[in-house]
Protein backbone atom coordinates (compact mmCIF):
# COMPACT_ATOMS: atom_id res chain seq x y z
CA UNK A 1 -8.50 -18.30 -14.86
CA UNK A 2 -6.43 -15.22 -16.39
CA UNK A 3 -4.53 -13.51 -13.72
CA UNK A 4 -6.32 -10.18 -11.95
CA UNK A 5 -5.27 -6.97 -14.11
CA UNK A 6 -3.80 -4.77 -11.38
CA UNK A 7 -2.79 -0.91 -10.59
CA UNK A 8 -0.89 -0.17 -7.61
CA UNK A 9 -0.82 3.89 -5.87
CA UNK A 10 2.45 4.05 -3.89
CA UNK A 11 4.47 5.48 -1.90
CA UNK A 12 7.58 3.51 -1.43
CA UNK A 13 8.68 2.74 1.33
CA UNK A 14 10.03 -0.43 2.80
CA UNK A 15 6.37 -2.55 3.17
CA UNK A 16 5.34 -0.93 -0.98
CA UNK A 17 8.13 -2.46 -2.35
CA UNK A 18 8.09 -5.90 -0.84
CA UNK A 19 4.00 -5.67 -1.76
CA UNK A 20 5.73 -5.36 -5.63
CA UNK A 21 7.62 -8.59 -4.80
CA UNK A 22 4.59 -10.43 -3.77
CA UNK A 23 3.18 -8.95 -7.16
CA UNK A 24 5.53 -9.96 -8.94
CA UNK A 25 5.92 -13.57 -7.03
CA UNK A 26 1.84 -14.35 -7.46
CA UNK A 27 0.87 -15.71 -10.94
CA UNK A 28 -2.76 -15.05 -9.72
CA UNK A 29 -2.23 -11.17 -10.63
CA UNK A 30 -0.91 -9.20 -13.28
CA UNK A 31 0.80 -5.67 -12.39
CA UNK A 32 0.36 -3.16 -15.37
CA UNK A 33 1.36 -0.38 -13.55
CA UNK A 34 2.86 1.80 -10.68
CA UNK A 35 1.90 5.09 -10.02
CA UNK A 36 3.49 6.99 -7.40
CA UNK A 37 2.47 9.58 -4.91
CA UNK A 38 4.59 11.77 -1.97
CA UNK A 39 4.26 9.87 1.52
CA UNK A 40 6.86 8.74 2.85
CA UNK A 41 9.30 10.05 0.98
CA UNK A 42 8.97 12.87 -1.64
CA UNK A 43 7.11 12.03 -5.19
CA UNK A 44 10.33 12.02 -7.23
CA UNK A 45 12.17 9.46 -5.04
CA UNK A 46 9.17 7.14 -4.33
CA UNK A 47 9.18 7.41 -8.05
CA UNK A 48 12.95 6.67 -8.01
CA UNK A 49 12.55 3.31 -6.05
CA UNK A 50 9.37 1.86 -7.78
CA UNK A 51 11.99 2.13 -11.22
CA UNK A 52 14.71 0.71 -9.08
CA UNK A 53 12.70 -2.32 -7.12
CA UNK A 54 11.26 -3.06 -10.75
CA UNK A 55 14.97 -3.44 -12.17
CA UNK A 56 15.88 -5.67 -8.97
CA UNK A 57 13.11 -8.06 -10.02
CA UNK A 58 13.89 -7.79 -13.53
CA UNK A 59 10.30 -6.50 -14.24
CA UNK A 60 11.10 -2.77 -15.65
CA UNK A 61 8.79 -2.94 -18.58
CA UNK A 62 6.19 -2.38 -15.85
CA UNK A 63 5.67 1.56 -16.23
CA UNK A 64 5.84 3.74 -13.60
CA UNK A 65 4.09 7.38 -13.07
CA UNK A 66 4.48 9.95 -11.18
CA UNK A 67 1.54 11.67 -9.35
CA UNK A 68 0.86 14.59 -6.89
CA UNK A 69 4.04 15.68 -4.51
CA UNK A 70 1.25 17.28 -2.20
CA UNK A 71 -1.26 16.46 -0.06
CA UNK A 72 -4.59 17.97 -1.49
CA UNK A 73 -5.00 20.56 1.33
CA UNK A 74 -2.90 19.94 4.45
CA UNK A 75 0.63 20.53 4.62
CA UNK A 76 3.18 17.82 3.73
CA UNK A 77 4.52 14.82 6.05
CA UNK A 78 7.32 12.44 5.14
CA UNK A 79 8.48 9.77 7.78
CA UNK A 80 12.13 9.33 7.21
CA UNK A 81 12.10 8.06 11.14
CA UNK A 82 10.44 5.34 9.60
CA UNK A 83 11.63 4.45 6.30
CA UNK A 84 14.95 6.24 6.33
CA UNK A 85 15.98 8.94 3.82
CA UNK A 86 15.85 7.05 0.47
CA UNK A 87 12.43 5.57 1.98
CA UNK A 88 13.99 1.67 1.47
CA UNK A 89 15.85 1.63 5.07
CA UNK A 90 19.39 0.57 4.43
CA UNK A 91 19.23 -1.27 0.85
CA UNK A 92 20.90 1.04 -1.52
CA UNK A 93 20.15 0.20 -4.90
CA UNK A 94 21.70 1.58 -7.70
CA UNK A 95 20.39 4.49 -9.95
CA UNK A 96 17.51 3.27 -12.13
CA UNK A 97 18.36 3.54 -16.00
CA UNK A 98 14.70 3.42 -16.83
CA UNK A 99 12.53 6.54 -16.25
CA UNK A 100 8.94 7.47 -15.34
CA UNK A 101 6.50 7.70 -17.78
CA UNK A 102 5.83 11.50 -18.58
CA UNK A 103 1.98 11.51 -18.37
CA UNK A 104 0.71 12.07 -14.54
CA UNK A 105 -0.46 9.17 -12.74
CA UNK A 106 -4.05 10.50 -12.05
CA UNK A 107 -4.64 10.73 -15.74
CA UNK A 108 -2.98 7.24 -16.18
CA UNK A 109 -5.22 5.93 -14.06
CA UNK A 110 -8.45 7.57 -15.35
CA UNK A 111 -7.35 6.55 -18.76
CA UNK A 112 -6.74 2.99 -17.68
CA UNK A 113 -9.81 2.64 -16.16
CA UNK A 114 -11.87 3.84 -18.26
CA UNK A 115 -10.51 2.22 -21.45
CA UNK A 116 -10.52 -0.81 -19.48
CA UNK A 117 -14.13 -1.13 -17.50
CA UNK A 118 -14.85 -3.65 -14.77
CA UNK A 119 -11.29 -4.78 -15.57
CA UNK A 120 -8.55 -3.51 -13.19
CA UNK A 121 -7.67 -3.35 -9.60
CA UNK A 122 -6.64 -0.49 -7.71
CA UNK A 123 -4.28 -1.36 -4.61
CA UNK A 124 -4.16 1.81 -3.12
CA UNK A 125 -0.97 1.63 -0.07
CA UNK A 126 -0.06 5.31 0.34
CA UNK A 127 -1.75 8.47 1.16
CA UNK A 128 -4.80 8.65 -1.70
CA UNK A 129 -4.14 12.37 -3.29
CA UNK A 130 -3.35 10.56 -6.95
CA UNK A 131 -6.95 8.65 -6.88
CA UNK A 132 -8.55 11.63 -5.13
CA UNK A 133 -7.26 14.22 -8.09
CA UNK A 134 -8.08 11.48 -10.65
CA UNK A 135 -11.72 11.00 -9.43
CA UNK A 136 -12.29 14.78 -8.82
CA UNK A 137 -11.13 14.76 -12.66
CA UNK A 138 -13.40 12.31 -13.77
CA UNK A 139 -16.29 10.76 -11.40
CA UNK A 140 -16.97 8.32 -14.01
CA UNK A 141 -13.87 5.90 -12.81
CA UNK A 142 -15.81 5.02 -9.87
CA UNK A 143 -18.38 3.16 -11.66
CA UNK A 144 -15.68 1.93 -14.26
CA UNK A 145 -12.97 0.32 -11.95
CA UNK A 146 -12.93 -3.29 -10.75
CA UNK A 147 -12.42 -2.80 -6.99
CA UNK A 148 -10.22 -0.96 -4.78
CA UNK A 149 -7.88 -2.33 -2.07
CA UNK A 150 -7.03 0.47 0.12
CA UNK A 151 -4.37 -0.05 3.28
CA UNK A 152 -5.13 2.63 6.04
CA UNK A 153 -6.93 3.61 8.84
CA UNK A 154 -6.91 2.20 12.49
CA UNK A 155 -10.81 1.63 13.38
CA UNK A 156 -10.36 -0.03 16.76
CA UNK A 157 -6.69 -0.21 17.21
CA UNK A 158 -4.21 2.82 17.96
CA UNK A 159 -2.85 4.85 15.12
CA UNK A 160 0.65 5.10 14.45
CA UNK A 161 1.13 8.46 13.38
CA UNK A 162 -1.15 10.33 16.17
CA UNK A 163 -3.00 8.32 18.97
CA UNK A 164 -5.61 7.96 16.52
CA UNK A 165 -4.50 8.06 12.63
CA UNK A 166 -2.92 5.85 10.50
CA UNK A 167 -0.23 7.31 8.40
CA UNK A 168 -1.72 7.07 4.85
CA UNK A 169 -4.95 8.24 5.94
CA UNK A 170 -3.47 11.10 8.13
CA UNK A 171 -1.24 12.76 5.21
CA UNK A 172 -3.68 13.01 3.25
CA UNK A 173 -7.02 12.79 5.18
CA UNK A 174 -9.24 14.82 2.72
CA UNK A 175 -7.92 12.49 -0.07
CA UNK A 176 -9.37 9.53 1.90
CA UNK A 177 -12.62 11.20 2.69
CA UNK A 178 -13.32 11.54 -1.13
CA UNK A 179 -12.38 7.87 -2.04
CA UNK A 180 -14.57 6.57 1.01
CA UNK A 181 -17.21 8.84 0.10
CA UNK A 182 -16.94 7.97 -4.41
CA UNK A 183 -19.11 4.66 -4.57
CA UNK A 184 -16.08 2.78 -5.82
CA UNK A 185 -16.45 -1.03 -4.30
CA UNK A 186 -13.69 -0.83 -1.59
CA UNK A 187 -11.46 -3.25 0.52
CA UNK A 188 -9.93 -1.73 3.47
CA UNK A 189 -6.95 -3.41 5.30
CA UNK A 190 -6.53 -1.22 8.57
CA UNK A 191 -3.85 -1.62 11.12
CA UNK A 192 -6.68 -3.65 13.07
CA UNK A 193 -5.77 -6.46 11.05
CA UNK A 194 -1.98 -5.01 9.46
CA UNK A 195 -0.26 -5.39 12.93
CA UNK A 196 -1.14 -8.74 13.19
CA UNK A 197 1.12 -9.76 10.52
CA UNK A 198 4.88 -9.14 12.01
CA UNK A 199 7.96 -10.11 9.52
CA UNK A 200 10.22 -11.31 12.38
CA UNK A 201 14.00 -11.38 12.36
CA UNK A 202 13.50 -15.96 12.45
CA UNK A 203 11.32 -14.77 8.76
CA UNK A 204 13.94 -13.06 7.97
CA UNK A 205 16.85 -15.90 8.60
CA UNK A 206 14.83 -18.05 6.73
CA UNK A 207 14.87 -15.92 3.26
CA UNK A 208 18.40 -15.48 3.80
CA UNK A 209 19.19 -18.76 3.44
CA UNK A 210 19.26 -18.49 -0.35
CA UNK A 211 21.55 -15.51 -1.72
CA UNK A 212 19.89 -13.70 -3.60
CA UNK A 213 19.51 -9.62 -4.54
CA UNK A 214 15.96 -10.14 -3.48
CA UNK A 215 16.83 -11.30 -0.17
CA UNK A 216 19.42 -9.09 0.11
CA UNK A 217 17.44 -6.34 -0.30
CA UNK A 218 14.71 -7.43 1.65
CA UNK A 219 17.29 -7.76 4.85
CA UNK A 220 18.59 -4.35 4.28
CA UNK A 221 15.13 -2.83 4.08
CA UNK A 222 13.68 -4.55 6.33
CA UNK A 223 16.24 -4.15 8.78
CA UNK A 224 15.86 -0.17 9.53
CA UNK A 225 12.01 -1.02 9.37
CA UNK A 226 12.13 -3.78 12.65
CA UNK A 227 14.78 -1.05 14.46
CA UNK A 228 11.98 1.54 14.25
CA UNK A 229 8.77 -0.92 15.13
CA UNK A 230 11.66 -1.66 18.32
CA UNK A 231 12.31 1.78 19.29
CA UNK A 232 8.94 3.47 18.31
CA UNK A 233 6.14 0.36 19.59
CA UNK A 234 8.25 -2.13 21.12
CA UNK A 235 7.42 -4.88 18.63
CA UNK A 236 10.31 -7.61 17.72
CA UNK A 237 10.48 -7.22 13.48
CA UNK A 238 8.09 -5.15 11.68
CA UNK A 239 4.69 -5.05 10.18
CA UNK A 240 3.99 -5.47 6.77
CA UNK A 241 1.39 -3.57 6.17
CA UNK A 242 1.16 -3.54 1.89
CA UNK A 243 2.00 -7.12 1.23
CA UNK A 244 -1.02 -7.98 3.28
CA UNK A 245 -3.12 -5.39 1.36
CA UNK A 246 -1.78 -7.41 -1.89
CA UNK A 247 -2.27 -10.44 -0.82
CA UNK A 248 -5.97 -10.63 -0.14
CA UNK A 249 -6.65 -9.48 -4.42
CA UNK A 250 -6.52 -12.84 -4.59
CA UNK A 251 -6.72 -14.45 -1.06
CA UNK A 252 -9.21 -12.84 0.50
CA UNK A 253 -9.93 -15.85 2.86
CA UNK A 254 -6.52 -14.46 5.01
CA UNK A 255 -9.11 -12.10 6.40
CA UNK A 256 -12.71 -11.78 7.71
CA UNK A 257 -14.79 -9.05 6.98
CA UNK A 258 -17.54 -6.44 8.02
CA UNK A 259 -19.63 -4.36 5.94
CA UNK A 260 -19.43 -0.82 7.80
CA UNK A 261 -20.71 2.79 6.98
CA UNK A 262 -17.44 4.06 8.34
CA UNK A 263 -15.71 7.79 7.11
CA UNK A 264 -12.52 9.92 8.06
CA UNK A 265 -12.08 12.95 10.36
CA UNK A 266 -11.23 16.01 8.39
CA UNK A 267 -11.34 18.78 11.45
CA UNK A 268 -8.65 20.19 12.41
CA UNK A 269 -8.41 18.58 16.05
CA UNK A 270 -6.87 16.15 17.58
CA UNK A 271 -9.13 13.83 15.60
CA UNK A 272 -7.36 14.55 12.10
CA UNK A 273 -7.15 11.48 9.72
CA UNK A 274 -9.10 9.11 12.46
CA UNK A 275 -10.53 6.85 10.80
CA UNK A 276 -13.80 5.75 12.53
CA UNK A 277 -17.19 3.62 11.61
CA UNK A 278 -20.40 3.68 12.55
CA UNK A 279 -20.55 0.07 13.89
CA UNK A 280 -24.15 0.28 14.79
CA UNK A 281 -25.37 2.19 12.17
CA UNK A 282 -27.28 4.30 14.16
CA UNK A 283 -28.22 6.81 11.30
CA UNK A 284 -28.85 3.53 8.82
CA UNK A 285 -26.63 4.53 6.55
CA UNK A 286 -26.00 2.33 3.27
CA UNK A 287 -22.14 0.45 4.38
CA UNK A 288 -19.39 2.26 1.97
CA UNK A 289 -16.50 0.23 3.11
CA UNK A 290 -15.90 -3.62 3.20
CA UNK A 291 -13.32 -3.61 5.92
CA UNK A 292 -11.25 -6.72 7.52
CA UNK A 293 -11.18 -6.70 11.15
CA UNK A 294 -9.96 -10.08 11.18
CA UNK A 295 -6.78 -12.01 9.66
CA UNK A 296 -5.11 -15.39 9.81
CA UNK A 297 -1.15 -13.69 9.84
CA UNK A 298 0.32 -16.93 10.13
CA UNK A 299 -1.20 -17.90 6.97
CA UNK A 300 -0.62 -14.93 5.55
CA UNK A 301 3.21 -14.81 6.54
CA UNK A 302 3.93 -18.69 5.03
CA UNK A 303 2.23 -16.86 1.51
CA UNK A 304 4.70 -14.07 1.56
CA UNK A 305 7.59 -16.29 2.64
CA UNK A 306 7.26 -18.88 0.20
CA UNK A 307 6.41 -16.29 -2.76
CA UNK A 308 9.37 -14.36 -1.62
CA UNK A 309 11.75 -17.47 -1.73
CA UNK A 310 10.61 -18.21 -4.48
CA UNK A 311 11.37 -15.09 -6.47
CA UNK A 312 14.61 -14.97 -4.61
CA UNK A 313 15.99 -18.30 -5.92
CA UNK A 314 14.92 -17.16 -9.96
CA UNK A 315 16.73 -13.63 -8.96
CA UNK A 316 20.21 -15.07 -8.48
């Protein structure tokens, strides 16, 4: 079976750039692109560390385009708390000596997709303003791509940027209301199932067994990431939310699913970026969302492990 043409919308961030390792790592997937989008950091530096990640795995003839530095309506909101300045914690890789492609990532996309129908998967792990902008562009995408993995939203667990919202969702909340709302066949990893996948500092030990720039880097990421989850939520290592997202393109047994009419909260309350379903479809409503409410994280965790060691002992 050829490997599963893919598209990733970013915002990188620590968990985005180990989901490009596990990209990378997975012969059952083929990354063609990165496009990148503000979050948590701004546009031109998650641009900056998709080029530099790519160099670190020696895979910079994947191109990489920049997208919207905005959220479509609502004012900005980086989490350096988070993710740290540079977005990738402590690693400090050096400058990237290739650059972003000059076209903007919504048009990438819309010109991928279309040129390419039925063909490629969109992993969507940061706030959605690119896809949102490329599909207010041109509708006909939706009926064009693949399928769409999108991580966000907290249905039935707390959020973790208000006591409601996940972060992607909440940045850019009218994005997400447009993608939910577009017909596009969607796969939605919330933190329902996200924070039941912790990277934990014996993880950790094991990668480092092999020395490696992957490793390396993953340790120095990875370590600002668990001193947060320990400060902020009082969880021992972090949560990987992306890598998860990735992983179920292609093993979508890590999870169990429900078909759910479910939508985001675009007033201005205290409800802003909630992310909420109508479980018993009490207006029966047509579901829009496939969503995974369930997950097998050891599982999931031995995947990324093993794919990560693996890529670490080729990168030495």
């Amino acid at each position: 079976m050829s490997p599963k043409r893919i598209l990733i919308d970013t915002d990188p961030g620590i968990d985005d750039a180990l989901a490009f390792l596990l990209a990378l790592a997975s012969p059952e997937v083929s990354l063609e692109g990165i496009t990148t989008v503000h979050g948590n950091v701004s546009a031109p530096q998650t641009t900056r560390n998709a080029l530099s990640v790519l160099e670190l795995a020696r895979a910079s003839q994947i191109p990489v385009y920049q997208g919207c530095d905005l959220p479509l309506v609502k004012e900005s909101l980086l989490s350096p708390e988070t993710h740290g300045d540079s977005g990738l914690g402590y690693a400090n890789l050096p400058e990237p000596t290739t650059k972003a492609q000059a076209q903007h990532a919504s048009d990438f996309l819309i010109e991928t997709i279309l040129s390419n129908p039925n063909e490629m998967t969109l992993l969507c792990i940061g706030p959605l303003t690119n896809v949102a902008l490329a599909l207010r562009k041109e509708p006909r995408i939706a009926q064009n791509v693949k399928e769409v993995f999108v991580m966000g939203g907290a249905l039935f667990h707390p959020g973790n940027t208000t006591a409601q919202a996940e972060y992607n969702t909440y940045v850019d909340p009218h994005a997400a209301h447009i993608i939910y709302h577009s017909g596009m066949p969607i796969t939605l990893t919330p933190l329902d199932v996200t924070y039941q996948c912790i990277f934990t500092p014996d993880d950790l030990k094991r990668l480092q067994k092999i020395d490696s720039p992957i490793t390396k880097f993953i340790a120095d990421s990875t370590r600002f990431y668990m001193e947060f989850h320990d400060e902020y939520q009082r969880i021992e290592g972090c949560v990987i939310n992306d890598p998860l997202t990735l992983a179920l393109t292609f093993m979508p047994e890590i999870c169990d699913y429900q078909n759910l009419v479910a939508d985001v909260d675009v007033s201005s309350g205290v409800g802003l970026g909630n992310t909420f379903a109508d479980v018993y479809n009490y207006d029966k409503k047509t579901p829009n969302l496939r969503v995974a409410l369930g997950v097998r994280p050891r599982q999931f965790m031995e995947l990324f492990l093993e794919r990560m060691e693996s890529l670490a002992q080729k990168i030495s």
